[in-house]
Protein backbone atom coordinates (compact mmCIF):
# COMPACT_ATOMS: atom_id res chain seq x y z
CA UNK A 1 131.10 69.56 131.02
CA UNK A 2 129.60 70.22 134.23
CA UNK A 3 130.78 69.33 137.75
CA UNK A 4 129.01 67.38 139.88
CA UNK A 5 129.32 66.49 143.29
CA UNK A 6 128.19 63.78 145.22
CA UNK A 7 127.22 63.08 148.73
CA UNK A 8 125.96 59.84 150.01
CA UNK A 9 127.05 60.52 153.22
CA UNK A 10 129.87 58.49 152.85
CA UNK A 11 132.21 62.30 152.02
CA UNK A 12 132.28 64.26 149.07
CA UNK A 13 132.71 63.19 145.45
CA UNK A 14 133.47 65.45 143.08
CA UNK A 15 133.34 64.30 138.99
CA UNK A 16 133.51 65.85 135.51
CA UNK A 17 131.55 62.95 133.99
CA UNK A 18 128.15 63.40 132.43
CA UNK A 19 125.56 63.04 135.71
CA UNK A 20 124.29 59.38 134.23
CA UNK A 21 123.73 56.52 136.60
CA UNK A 22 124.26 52.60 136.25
CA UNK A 23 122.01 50.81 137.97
CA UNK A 24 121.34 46.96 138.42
CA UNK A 25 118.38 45.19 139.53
CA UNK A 26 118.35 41.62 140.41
CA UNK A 27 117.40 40.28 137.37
CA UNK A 28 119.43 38.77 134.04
CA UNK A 29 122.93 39.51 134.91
CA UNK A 30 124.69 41.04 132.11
CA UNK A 31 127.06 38.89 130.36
CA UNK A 32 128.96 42.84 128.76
CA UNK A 33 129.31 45.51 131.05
CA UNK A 34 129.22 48.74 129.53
CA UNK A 35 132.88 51.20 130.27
CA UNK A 36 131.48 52.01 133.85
CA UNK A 37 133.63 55.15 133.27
CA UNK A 38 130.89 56.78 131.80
CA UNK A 39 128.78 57.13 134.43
CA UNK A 40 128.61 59.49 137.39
CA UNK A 41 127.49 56.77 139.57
CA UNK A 42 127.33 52.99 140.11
CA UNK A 43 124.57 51.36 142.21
CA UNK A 44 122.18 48.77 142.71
CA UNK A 45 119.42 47.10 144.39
CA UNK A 46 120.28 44.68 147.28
CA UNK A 47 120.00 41.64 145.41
CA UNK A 48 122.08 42.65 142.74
CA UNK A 49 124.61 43.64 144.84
CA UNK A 50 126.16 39.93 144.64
CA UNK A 51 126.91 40.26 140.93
CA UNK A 52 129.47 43.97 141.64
CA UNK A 53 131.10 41.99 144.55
CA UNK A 54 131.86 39.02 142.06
CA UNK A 55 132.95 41.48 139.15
CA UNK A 56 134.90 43.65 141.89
CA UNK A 57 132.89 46.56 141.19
CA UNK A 58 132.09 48.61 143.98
CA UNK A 59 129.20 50.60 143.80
CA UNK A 60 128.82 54.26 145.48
CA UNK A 61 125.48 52.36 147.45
CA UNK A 62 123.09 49.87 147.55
CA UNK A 63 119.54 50.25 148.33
CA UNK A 64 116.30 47.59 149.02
CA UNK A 65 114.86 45.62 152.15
CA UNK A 66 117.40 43.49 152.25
CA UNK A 67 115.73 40.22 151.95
CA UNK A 68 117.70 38.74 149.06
CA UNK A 69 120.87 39.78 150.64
CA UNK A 70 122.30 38.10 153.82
CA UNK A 71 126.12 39.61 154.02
CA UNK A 72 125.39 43.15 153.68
CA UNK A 73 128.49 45.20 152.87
CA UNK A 74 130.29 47.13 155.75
CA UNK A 75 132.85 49.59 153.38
CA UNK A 76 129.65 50.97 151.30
CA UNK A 77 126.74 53.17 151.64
CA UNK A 78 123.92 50.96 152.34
CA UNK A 79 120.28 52.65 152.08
CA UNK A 80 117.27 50.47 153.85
CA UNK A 81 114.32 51.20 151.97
CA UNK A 82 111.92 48.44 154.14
CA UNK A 83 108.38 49.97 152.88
CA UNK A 84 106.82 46.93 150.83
CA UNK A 85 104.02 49.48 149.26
CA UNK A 86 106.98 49.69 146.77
CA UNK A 87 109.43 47.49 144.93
CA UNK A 88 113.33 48.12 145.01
CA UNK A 89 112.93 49.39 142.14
CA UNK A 90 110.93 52.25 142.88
CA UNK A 91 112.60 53.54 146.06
CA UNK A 92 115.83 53.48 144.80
CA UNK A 93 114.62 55.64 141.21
CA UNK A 94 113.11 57.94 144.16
CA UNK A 95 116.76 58.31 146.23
CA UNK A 96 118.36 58.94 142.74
CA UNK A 97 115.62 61.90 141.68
CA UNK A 98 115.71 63.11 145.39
CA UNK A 99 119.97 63.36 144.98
CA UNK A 100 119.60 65.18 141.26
CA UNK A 101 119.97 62.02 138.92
CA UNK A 102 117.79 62.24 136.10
CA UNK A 103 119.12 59.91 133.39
CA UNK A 104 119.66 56.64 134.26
CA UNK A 105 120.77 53.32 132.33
CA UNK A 106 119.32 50.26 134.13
CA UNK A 107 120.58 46.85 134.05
CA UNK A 108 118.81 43.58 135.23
CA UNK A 109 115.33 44.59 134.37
CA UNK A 110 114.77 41.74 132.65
CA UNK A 111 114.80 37.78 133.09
CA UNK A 112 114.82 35.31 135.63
CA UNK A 113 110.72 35.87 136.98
CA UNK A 114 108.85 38.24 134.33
CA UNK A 115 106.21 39.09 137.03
CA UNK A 116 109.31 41.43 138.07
CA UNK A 117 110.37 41.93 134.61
CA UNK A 118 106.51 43.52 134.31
CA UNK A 119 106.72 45.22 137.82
CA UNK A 120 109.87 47.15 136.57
CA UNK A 121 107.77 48.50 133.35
CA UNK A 122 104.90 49.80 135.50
CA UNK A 123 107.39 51.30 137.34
CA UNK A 124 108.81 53.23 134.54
CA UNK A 125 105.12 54.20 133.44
CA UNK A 126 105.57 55.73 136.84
CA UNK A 127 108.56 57.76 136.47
CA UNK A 128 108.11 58.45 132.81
CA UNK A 129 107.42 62.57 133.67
CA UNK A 130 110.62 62.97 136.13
CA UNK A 131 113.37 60.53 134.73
CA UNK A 132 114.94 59.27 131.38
CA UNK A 133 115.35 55.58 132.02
CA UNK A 134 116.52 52.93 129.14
CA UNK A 135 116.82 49.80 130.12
CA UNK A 136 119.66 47.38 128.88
CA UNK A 137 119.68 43.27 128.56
CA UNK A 138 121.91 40.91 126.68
CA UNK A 139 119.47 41.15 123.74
CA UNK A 140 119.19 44.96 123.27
CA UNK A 141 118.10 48.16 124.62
CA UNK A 142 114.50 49.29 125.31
CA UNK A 143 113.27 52.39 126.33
CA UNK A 144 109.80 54.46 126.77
CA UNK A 145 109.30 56.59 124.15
CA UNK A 146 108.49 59.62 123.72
CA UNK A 147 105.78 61.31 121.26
CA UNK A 148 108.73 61.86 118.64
CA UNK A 149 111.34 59.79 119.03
CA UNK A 150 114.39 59.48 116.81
CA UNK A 151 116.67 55.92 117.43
CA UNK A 152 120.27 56.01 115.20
CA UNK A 153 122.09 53.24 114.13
CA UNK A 154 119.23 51.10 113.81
CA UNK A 155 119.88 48.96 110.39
CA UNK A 156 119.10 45.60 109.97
CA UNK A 157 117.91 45.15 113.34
CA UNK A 158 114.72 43.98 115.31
CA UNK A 159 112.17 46.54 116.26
CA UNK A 160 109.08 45.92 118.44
CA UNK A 161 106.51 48.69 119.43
CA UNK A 162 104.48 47.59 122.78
CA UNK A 163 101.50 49.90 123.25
CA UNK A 164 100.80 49.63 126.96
CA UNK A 165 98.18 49.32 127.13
CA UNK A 166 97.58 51.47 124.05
CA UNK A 167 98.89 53.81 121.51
CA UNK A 168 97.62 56.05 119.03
CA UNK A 169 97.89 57.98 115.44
CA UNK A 170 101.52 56.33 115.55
CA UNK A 171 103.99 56.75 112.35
CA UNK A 172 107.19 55.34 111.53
CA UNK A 173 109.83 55.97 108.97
CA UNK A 174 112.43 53.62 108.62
CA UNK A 175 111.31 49.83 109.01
CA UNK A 176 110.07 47.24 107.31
CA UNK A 177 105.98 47.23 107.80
CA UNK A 178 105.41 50.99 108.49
CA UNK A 179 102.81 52.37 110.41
CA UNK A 180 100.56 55.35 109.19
CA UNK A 181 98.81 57.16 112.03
CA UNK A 182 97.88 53.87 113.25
CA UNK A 183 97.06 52.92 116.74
CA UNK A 184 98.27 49.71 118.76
CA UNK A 185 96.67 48.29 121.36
CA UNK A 186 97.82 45.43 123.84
CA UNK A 187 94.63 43.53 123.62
CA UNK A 188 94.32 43.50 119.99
CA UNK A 189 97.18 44.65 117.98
CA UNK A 190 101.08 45.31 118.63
CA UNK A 191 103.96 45.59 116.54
CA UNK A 192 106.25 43.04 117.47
CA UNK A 193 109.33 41.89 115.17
CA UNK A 194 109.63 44.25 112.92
CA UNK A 195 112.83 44.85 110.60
CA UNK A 196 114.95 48.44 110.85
CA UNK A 197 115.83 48.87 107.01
CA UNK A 198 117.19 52.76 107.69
CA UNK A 199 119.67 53.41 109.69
CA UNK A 200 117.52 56.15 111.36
CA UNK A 201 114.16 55.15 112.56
CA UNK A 202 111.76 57.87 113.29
CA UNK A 203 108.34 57.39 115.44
CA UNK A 204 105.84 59.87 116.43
CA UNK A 205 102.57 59.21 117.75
CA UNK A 206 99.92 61.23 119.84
CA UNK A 207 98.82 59.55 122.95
CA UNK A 208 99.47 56.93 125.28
CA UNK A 209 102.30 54.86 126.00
CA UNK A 210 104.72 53.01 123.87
CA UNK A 211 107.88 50.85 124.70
CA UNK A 212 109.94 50.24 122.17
CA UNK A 213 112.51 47.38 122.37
CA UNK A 214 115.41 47.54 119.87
CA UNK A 215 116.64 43.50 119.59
CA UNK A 216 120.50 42.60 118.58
CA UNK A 217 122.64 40.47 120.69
CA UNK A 218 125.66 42.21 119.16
CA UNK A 219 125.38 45.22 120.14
CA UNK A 220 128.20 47.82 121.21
CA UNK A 221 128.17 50.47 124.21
CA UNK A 222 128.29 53.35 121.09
CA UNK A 223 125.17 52.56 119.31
CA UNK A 224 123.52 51.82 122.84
CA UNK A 225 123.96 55.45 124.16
CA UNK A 226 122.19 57.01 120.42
CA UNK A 227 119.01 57.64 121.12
CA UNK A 228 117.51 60.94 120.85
CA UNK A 229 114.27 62.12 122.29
CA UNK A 230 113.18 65.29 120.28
CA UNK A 231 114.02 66.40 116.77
């Protein structure tokens, strides 16, 4: 395992863990935390910053404009990021790629006022070329996919493909209502609430973008961390 050091001007950390990043946006607040010892990192947006404090997490530094957050923190790294041509989102996924972080688990995406909740998916649209992003809520896991795409541990649970805004010649192997170089499209036809019946769902398609959101309020930090991009 590699070593990786950090520097958020704050001194010099030095870790063997893998270089993945926990990050949490001001939305849902999750009701399971993942083992946080997994990642190289903790941080979060300014408004989410509330939820570590209560859960006496302290993150390496918090990022944003500050205008959900009145005490700001003294003993952290705090990052103003005051440009409103971008969300909080965005500028802190662009301190993470500027500092070497590529893979990133994000937390809070989702809930509380979906205009954010759809903010935070153009965003990934946006980032899909430089960064691995999959996003976590207290329903599931979703994720951009890639052209192939491989997702284990996948039985008996709910599976919805969002083309966005479309998707084409896409295939699947493993659920319910296959598809069979179909396309999707978000005005007329997406594949919402469908059934995994393999443990190993496979999806390719050619073009466009898909989402796929994998649905089960039971599930455990080990089946959230197997998904493969590539096979």
């Amino acid at each position: 395992m590699n070593t990786h050091i950090i520097n958020f001007e704050m001194g010099i950390f030095v870790t063997m863990k893998p270089t993945k990043v926990f990050l949490l946006l001001n939305g849902e607040a999750p009701k399971e935390l993942p083992n946080l010892s997994n990642y190289s990192i903790i941080c979060a947006t300014d408004g989410a910053y509330q939820f570590l404090k209560e859960n006496k997490i302290t993150p390496y530094f918090i990022s944003g404009d500050f205008d959900s957050l009145t005490d700001i923190p003294k003993h952290i790294k705090v990052i103003s990021t005051p440009n409103q041509d971008f969300t909080d989102f965005d500028k802190i996924l662009q301190i993470l790629f500027d500092k070497g972080f590529y893979t990133i688990d994000v937390f809070g995406a989702s809930g509380k006022e979906q205009d954010h909740f759809l903010g935070n998916l153009h965003t990934a649209l946006q980032w899909k070329e430089k960064l691995k992003l999959t996003f976590f809520d207290n329903y599931g896991y979703y994720f951009l996919a890639e052209t192939t795409t491989k997702i284990d541990d996948c039985l008996d649970k709910t599976v919805s493909l969002f083309p966005f805004p479309t998707a084409t010649n896409i295939t699947t192997k493993g659920l319910q209502y296959p598809l069979n170089n179909e396309d999707l499209d978000f005005s007329k036809r997406i594949g919402t609430r469908n059934k995994a019946i393999e443990n190993n769902v496979n999806i390719t398609f050619n073009s466009g973008d898909l989402f796929i959101f994998i649905n089960n309020k039971d599930i455990n930090n080990e089946q959230k961390n197997k998904i493969t991009v590539g096979f």
